[in-house]
N, C-alpha and C. Protein backbone atom coordinates (compact mmCIF):
# COMPACT_ATOMS: atom_id res chain seq x y z
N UNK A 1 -21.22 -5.91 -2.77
CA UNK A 1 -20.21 -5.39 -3.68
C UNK A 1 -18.85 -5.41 -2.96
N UNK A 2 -17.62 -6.09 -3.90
CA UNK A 2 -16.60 -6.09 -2.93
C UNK A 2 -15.85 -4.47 -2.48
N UNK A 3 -14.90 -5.02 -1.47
CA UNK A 3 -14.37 -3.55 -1.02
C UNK A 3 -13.10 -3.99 -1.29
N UNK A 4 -12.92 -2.71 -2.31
CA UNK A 4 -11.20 -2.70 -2.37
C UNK A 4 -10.51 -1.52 -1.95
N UNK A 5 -9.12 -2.28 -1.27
CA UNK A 5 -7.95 -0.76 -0.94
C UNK A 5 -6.85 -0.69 -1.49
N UNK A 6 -6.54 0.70 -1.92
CA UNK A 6 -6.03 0.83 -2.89
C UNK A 6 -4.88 2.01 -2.51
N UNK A 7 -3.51 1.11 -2.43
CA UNK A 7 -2.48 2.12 -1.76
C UNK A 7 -1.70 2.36 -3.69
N UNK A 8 -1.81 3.78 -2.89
CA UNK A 8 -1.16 4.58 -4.00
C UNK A 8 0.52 4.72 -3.78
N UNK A 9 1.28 5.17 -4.61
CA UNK A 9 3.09 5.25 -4.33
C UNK A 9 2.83 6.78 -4.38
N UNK A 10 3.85 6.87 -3.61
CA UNK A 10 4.84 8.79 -4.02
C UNK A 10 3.40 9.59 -3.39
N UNK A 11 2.57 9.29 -2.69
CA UNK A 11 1.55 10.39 -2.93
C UNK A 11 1.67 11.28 -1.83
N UNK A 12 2.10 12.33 -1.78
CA UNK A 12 2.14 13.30 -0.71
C UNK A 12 3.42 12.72 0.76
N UNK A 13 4.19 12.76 0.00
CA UNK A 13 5.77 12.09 0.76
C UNK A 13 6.80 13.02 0.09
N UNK A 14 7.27 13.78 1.35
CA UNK A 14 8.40 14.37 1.07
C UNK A 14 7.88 15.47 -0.32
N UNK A 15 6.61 15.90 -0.34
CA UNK A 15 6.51 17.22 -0.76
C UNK A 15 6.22 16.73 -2.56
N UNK A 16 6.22 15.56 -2.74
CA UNK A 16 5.99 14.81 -4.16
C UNK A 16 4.76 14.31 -4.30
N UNK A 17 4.29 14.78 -5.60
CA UNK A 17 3.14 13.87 -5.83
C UNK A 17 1.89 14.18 -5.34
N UNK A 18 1.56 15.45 -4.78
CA UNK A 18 0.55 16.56 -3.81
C UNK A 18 -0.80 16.06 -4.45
N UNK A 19 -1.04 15.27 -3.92
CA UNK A 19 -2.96 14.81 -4.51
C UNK A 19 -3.68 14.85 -2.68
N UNK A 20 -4.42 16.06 -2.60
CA UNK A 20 -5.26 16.27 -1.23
C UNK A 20 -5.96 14.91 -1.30
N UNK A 21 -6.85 14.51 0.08
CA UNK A 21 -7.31 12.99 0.06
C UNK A 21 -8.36 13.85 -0.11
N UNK A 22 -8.97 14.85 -0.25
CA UNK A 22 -10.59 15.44 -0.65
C UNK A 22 -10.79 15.12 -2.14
N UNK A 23 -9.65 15.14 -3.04
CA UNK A 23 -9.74 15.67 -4.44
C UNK A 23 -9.29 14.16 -4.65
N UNK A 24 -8.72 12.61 -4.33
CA UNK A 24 -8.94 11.38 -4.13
C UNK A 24 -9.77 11.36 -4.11
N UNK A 25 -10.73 11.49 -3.04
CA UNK A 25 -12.00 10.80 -2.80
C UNK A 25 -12.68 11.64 -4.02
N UNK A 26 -13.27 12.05 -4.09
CA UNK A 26 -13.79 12.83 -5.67
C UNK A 26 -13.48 12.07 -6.62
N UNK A 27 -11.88 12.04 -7.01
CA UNK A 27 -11.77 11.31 -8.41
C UNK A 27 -12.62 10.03 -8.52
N UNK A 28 -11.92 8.97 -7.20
CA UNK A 28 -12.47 7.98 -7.14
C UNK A 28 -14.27 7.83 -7.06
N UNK A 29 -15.04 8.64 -6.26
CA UNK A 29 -16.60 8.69 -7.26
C UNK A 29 -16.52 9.36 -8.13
N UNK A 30 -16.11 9.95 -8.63
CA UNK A 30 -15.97 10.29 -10.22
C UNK A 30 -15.81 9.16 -11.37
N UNK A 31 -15.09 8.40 -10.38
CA UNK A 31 -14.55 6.98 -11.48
C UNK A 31 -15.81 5.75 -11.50
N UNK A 32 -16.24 5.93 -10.64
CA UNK A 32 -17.72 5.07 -10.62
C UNK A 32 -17.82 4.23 -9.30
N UNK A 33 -16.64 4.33 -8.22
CA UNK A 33 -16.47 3.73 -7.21
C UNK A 33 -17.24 4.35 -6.13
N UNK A 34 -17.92 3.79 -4.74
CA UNK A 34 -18.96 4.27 -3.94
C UNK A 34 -18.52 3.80 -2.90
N UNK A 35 -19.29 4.65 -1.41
CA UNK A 35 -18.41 4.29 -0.69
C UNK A 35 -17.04 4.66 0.23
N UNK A 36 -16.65 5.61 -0.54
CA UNK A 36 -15.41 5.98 -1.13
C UNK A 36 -14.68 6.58 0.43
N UNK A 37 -13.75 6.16 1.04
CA UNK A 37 -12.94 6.81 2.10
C UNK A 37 -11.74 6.46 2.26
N UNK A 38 -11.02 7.89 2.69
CA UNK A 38 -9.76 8.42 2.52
C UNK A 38 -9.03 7.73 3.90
N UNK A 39 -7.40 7.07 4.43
CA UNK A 39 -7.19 7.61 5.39
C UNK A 39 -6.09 8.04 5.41
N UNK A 40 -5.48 8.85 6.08
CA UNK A 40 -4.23 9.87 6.21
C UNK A 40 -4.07 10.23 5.39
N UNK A 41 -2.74 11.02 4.81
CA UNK A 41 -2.69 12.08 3.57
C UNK A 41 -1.54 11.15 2.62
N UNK A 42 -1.50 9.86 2.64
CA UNK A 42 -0.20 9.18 2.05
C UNK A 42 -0.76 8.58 0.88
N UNK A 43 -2.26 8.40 0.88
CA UNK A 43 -2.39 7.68 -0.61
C UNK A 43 -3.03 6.24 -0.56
N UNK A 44 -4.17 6.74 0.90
CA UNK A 44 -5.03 5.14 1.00
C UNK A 44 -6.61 5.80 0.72
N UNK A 45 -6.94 4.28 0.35
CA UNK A 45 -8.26 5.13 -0.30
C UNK A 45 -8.85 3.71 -0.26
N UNK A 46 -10.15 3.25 0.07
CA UNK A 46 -11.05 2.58 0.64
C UNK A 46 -12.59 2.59 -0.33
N UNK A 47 -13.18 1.60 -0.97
CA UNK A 47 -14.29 1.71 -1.59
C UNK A 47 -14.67 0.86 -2.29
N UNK A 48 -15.84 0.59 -2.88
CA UNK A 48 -16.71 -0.50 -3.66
C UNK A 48 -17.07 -0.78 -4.80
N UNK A 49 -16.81 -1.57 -5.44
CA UNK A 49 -16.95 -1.63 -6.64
C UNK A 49 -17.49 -2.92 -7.41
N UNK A 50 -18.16 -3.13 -8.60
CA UNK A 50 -18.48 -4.41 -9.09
C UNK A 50 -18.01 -5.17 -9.75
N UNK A 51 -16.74 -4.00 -10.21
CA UNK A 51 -16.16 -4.91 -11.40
C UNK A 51 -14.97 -5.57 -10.59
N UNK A 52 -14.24 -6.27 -11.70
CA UNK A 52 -13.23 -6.75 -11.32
C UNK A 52 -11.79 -6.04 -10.78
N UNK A 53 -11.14 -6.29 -10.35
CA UNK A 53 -9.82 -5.95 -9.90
C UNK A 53 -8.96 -4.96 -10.75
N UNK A 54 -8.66 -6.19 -11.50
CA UNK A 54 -7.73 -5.63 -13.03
C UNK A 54 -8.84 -3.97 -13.84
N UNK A 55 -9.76 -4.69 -13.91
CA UNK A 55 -10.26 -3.24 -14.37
C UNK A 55 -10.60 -2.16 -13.56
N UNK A 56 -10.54 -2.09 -11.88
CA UNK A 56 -10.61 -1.47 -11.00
C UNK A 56 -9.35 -0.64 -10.94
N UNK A 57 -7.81 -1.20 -11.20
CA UNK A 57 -7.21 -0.70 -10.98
C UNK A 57 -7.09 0.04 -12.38
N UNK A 58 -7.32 -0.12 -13.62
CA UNK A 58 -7.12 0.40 -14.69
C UNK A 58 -7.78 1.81 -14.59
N UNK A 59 -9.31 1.88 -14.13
CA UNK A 59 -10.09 2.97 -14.02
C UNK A 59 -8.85 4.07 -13.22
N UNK A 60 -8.57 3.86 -11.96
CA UNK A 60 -8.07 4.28 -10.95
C UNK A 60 -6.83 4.82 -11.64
N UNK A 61 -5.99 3.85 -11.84
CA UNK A 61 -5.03 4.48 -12.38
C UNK A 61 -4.95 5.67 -14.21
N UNK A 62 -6.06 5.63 -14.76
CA UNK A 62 -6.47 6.45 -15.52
C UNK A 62 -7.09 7.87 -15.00
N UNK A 63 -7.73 7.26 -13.92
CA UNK A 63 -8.22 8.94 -13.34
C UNK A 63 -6.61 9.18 -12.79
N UNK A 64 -6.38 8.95 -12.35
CA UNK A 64 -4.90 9.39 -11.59
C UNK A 64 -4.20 10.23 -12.27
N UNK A 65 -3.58 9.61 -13.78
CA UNK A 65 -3.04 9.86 -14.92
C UNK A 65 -3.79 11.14 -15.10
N UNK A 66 -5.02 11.56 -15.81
CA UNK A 66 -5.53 12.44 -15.96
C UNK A 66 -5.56 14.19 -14.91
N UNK A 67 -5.83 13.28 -13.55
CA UNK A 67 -5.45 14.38 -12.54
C UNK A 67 -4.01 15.24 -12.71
N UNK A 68 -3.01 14.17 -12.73
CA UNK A 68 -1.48 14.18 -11.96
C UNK A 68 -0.47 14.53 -13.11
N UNK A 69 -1.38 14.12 -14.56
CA UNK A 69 0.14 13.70 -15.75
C UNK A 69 0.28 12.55 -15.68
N UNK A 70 0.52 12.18 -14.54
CA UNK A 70 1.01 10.28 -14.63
C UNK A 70 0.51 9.83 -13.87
N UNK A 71 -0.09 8.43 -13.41
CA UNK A 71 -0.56 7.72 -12.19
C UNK A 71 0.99 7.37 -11.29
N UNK A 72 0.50 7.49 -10.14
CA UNK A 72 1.37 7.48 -9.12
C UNK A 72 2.37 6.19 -9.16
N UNK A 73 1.33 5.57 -9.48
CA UNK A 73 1.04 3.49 -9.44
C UNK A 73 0.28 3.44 -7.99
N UNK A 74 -0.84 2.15 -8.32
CA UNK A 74 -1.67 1.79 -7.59
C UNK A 74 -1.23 0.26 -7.42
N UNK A 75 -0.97 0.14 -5.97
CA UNK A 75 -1.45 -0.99 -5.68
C UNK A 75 -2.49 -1.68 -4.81
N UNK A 76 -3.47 -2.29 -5.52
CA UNK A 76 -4.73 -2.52 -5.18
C UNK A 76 -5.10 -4.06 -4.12
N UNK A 77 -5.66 -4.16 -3.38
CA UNK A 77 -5.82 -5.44 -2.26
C UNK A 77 -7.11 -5.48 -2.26
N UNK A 78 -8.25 -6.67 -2.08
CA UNK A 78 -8.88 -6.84 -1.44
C UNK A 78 -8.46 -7.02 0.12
N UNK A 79 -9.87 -6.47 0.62
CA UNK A 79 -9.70 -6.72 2.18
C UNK A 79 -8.81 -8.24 2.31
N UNK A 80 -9.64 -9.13 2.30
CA UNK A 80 -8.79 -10.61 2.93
C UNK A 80 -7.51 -10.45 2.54
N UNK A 81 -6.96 -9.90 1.44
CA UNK A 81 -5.45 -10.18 0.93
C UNK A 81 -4.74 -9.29 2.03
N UNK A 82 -5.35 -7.79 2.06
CA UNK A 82 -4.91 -6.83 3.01
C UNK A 82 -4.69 -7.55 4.19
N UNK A 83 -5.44 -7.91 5.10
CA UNK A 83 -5.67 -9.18 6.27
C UNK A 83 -4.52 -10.02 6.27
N UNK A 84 -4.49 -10.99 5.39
CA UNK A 84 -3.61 -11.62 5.40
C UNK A 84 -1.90 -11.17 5.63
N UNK A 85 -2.05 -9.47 4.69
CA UNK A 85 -0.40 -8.86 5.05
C UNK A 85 -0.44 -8.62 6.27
N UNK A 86 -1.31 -7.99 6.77
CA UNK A 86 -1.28 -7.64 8.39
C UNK A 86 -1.39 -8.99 9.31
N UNK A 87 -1.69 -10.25 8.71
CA UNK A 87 -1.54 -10.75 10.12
C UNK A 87 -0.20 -11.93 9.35
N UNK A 88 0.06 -11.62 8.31
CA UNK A 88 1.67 -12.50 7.84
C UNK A 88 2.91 -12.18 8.55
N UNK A 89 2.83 -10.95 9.26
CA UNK A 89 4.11 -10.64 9.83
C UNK A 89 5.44 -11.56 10.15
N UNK A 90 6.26 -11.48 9.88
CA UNK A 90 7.35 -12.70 10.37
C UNK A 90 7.86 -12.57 11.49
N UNK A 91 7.56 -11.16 11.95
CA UNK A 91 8.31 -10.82 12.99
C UNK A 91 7.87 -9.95 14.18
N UNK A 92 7.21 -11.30 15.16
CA UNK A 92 6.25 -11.15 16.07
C UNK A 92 7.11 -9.85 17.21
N UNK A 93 7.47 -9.62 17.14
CA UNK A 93 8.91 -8.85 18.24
C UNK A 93 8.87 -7.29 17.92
N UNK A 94 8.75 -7.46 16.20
CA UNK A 94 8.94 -5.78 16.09
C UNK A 94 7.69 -5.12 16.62
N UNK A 95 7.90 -3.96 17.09
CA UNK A 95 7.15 -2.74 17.01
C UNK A 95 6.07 -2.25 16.18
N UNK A 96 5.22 -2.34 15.64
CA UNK A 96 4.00 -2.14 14.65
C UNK A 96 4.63 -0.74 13.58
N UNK A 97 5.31 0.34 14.17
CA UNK A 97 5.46 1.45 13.61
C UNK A 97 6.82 0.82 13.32
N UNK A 98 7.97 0.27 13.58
CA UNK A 98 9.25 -0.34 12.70
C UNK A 98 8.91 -1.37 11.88
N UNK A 99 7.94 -1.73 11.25
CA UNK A 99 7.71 -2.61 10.83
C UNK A 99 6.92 -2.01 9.50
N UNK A 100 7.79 -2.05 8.12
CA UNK A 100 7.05 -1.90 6.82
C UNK A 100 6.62 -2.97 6.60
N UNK A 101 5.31 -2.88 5.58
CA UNK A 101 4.61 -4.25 4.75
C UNK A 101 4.90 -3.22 3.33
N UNK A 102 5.45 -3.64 2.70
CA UNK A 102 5.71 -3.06 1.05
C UNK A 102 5.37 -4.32 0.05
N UNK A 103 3.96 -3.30 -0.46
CA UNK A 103 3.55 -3.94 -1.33
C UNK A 103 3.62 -3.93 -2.95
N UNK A 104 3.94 -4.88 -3.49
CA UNK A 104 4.23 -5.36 -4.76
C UNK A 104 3.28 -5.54 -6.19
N UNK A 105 3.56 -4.65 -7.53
CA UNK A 105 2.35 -5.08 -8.34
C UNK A 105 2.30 -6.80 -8.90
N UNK A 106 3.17 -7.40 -8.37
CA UNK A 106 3.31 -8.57 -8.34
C UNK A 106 3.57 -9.70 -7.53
N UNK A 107 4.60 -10.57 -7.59
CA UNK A 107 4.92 -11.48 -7.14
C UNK A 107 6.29 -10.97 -6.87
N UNK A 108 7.04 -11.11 -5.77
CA UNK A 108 8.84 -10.85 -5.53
C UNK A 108 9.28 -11.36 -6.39
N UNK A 109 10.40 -11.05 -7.20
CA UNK A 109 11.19 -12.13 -7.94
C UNK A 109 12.09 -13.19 -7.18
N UNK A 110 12.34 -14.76 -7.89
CA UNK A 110 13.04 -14.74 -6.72
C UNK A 110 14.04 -14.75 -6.31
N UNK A 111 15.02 -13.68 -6.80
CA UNK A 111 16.30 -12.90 -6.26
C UNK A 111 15.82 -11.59 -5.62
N UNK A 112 14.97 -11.48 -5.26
CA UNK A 112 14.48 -9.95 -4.50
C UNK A 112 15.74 -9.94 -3.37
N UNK A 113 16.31 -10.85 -2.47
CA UNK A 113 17.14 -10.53 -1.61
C UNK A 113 18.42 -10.56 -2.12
N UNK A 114 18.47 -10.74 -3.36
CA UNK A 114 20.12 -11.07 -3.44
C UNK A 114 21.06 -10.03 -3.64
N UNK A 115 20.50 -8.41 -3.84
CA UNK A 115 21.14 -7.04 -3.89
C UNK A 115 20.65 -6.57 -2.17
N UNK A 116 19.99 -7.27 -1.75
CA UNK A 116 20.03 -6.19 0.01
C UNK A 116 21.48 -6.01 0.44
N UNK A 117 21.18 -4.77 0.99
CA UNK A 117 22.38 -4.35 2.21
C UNK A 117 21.20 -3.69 3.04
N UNK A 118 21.90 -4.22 4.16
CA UNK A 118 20.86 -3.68 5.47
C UNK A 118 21.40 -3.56 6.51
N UNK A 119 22.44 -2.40 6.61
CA UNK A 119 23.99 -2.46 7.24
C UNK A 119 23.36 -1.84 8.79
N UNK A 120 21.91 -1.86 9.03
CA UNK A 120 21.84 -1.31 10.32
C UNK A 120 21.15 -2.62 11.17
N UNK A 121 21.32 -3.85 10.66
CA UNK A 121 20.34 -4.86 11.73
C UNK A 121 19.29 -4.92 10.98
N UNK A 122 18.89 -4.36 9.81
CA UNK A 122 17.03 -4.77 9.24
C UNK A 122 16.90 -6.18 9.19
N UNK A 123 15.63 -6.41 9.38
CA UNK A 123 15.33 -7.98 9.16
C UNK A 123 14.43 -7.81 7.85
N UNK A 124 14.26 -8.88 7.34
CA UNK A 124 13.51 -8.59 5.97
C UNK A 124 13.25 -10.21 5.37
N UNK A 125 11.93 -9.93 5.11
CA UNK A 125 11.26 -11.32 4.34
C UNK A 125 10.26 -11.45 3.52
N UNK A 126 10.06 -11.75 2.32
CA UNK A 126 9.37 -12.15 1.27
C UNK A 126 8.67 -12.86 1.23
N UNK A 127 6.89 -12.23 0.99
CA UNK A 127 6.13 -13.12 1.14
C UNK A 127 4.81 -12.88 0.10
N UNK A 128 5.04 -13.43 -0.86
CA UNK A 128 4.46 -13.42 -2.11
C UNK A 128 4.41 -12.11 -2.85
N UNK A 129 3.60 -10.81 -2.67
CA UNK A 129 3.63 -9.95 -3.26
C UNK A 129 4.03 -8.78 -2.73
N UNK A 130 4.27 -8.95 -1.19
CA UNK A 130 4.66 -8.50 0.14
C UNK A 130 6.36 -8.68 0.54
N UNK A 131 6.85 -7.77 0.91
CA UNK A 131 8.26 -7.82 1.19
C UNK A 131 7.97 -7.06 3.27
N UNK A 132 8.26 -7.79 3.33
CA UNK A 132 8.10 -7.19 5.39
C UNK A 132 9.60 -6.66 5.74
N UNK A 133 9.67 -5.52 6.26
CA UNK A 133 11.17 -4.79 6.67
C UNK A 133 11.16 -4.42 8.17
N UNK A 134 11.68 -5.21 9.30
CA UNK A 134 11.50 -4.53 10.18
C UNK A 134 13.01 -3.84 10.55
N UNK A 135 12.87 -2.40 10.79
CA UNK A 135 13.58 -1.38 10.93
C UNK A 135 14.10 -1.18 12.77
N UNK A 136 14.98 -1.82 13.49
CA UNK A 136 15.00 -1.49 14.41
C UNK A 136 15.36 -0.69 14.93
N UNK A 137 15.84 0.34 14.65
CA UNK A 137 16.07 1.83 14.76
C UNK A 137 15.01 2.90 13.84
N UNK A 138 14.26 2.41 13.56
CA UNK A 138 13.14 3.22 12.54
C UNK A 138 13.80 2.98 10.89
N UNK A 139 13.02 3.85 10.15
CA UNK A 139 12.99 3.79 8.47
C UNK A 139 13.63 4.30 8.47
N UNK A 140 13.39 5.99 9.07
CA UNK A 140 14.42 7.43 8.54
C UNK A 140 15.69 7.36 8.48
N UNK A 141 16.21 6.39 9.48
CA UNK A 141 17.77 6.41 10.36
C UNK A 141 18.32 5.50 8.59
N UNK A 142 17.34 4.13 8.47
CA UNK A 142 17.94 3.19 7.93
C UNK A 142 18.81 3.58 6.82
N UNK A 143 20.10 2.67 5.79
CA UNK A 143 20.74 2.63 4.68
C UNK A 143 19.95 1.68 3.83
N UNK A 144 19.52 1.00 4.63
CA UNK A 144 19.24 -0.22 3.86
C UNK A 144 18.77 -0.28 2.67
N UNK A 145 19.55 -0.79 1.57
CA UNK A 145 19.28 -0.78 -0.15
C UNK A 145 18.60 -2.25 -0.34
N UNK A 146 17.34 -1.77 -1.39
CA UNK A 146 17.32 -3.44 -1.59
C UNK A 146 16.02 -2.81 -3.11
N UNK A 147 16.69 -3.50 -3.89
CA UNK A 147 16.27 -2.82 -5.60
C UNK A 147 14.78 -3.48 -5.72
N UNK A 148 14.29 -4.22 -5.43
CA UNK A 148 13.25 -4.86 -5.55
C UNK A 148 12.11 -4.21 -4.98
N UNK A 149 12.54 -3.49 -4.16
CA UNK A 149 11.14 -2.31 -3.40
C UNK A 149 10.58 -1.50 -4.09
N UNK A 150 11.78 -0.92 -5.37
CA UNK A 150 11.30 0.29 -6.11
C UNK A 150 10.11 0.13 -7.03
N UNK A 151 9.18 -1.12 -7.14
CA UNK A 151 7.96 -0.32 -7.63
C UNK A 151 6.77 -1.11 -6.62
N UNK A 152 7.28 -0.88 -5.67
CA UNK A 152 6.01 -1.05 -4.64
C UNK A 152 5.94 0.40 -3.94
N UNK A 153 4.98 0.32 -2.80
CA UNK A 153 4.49 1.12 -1.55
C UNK A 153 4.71 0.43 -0.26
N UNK A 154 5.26 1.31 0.61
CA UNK A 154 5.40 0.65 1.62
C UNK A 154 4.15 1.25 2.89
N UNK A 155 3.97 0.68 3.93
CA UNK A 155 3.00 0.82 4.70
C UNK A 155 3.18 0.50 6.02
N UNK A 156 3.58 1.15 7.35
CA UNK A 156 3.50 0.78 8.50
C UNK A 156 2.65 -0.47 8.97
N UNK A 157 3.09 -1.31 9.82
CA UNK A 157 1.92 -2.08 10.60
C UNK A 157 0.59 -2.01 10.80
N UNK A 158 0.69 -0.39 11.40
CA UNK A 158 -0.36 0.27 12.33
C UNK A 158 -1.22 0.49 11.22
N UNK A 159 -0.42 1.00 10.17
CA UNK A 159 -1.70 1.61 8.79
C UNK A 159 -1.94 0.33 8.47
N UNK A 160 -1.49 -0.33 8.11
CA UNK A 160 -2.17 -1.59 7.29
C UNK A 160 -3.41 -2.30 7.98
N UNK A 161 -3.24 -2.61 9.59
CA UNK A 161 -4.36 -2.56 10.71
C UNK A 161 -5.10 -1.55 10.82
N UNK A 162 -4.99 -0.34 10.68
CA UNK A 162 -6.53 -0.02 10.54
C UNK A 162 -6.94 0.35 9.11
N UNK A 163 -6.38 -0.01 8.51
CA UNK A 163 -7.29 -0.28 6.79
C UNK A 163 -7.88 -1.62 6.89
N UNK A 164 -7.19 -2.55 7.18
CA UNK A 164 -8.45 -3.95 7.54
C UNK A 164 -9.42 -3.33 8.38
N UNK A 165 -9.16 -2.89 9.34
CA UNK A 165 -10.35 -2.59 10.58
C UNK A 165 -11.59 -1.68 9.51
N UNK A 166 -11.07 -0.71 8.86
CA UNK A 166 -11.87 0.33 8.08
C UNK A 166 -12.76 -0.80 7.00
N UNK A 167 -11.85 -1.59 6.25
CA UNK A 167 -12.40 -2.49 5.16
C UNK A 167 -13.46 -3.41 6.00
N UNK A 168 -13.34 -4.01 6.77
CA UNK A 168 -14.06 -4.36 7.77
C UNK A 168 -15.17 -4.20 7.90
N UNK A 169 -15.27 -2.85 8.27
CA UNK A 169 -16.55 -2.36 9.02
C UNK A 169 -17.26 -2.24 7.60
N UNK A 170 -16.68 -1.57 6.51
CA UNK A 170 -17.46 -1.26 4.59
C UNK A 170 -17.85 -2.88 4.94
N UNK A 171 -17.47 -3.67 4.91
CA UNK A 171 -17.92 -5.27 4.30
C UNK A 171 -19.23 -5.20 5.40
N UNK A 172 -19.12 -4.86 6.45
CA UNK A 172 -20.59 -5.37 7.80
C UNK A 172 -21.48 -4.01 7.61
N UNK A 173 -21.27 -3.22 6.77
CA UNK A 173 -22.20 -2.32 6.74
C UNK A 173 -23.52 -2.39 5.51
């Protein structure tokens, strides 16, 4: 049965969006998914399922809705796709923790760069449903505007590597 991960937006950032990863993991076997594991408190969530994608995320984002009022928005990866963001990096140099992977319910458009300002040095590159930001002074410090992010999730290096590592081990178990 495949394993899908499933990064949520807004979830427990900056005091918004308060869904505990105990009462996640619940919804999600509640929803019919098995398997089921949480990591950190931001809105990753790890588990198995038979059906397809599109209707994986529909379930998910309906329990969400039901919990919350509204679903957060889900954006959903198989492992290999996950894999692939973590090892697409453009930018062998940055730091794992300056380095966002922000992921997309789609494809970038392709003017995603043509509103950036990234008045502190960000580097930044587009790569299919994936936008990569590396922050060389960190996120918090950054200005950097760029309109095309707002309906993705973004995700450290480090997290995105050990959600493959986690998806991983679900697939050899």
């Amino acid at each position: 049965m495949p394993v899908y991960v499933a990064l949520l937006r807004a979830v427990n950032v900056g005091g918004t969006g308060a869904l505990p990863m105990a009462e996640l993991k619940a919804l999600c076997e509640a929803a019919g998914f098995t398997d089921v594991k949480t990591y950190i408190q931001s809105g990753n969530v790890l588990f198995r399922s038979s059906e397809p994608g599109a209707k994986v995320q529909a379930l998910l984002e309906e329990a969400l809705a039901a919990k919350m009022g509204k679903s957060p928005g889900v954006l959903l990866r198989s492992r290999a796709e996950l894999e692939a963001a973590a090892e697409g990096s453009p930018f062998p140099h940055a730091k794992p923790n300056y380095l966002l992977v922000n992921f997309l319910p789609e494809q970038a458009p392709a003017d995603a760069l043509d509103k950036l300002v990234a008045p502190g040095g960000e580097e930044v590159h587009v790569a299919g449903r994936e936008i990569y930001i590396h922050y060389p002074d960190g996120s918090g410090r950054s200005k950097l505007k760029l309109p095309a992010l707002k309906l993705g999730t973004s995700r450290n290096l480090n997290t995105v590597r050990k959600l493959v590592e986690m998806a991983r081990e679900m697939e050899s178990d």
